[in-house]
Protein backbone atom coordinates (compact mmCIF):
# COMPACT_ATOMS: atom_id res chain seq x y z
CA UNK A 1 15.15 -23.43 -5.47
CA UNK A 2 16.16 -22.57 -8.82
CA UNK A 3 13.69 -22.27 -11.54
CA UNK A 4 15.12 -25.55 -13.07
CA UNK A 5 14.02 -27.30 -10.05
CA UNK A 6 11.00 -25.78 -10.06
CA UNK A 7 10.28 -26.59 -14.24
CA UNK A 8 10.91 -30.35 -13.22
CA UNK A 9 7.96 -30.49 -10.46
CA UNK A 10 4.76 -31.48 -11.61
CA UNK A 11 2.09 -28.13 -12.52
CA UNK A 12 -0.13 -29.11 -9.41
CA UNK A 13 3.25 -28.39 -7.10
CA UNK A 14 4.44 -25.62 -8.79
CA UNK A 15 1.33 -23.11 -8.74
CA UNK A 16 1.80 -24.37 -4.63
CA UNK A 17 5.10 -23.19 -4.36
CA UNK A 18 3.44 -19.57 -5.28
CA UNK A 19 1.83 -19.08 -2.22
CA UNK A 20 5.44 -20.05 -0.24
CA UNK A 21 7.66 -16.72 0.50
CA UNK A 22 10.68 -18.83 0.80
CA UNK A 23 10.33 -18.88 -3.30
CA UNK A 24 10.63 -14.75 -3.80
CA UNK A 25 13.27 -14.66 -1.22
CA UNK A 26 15.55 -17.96 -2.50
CA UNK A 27 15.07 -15.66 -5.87
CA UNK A 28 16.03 -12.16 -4.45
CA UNK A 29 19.07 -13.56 -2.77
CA UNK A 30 20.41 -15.60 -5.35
CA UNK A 31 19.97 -12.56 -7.54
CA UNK A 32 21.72 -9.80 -5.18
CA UNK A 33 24.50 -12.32 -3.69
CA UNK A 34 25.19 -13.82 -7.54
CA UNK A 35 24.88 -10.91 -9.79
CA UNK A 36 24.44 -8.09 -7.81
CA UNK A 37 21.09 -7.00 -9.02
CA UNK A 38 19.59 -3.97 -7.83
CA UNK A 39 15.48 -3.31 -6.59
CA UNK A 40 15.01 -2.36 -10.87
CA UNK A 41 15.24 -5.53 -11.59
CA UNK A 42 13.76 -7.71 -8.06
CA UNK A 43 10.45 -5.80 -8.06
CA UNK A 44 8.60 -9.10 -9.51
CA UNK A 45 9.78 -10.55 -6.43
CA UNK A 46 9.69 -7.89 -3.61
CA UNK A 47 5.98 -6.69 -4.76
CA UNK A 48 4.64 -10.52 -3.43
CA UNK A 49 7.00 -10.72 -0.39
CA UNK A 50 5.63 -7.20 0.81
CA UNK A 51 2.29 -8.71 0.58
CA UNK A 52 2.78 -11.70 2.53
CA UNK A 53 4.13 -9.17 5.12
CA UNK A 54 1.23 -6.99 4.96
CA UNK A 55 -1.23 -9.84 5.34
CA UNK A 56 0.67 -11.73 8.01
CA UNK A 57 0.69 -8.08 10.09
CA UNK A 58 -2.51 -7.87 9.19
CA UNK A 59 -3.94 -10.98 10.40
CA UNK A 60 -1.90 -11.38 13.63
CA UNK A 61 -3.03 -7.43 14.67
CA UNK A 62 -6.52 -8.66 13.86
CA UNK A 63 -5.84 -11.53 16.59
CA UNK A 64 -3.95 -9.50 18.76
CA UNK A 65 -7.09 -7.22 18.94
CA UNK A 66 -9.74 -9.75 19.45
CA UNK A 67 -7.23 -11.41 22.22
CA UNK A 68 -7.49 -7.95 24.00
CA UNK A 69 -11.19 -7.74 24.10
């Protein structure tokens, strides 16, 4: 989703699509694939996708762990 898309969508929807990874990720590969952009530069992006990651882990070890006991 390009940011033009995103500009259009009422400001309700858009602070949503903040807390959807698919919105870093769209933006990362757009970015590598179209201008060849390096980590310098995709750091805005990576830093939020790395902590969906961590939390997600997080979370499902937490369940794993209470599963076990």
């Amino acid at each position: 989703m390009s940011s033009i898309a995103r500009e259009n969508m009422p400001k309700t929807i858009q602070y949503v699509t903040y807390a959807i990874p698919l919105r870093y990720y769209a933006t990362i590969i757009r970015r590598v694939f179209l201008k060849g952009s390096g980590i310098d530069v995709l750091w805005p992006e990576a830093l939020p996708l790395l902590a969906f990651g961590v939390a997600v882990i997080s979370l499902a070890a937490a369940r794993f762990r209470k599963r076990l006991d």
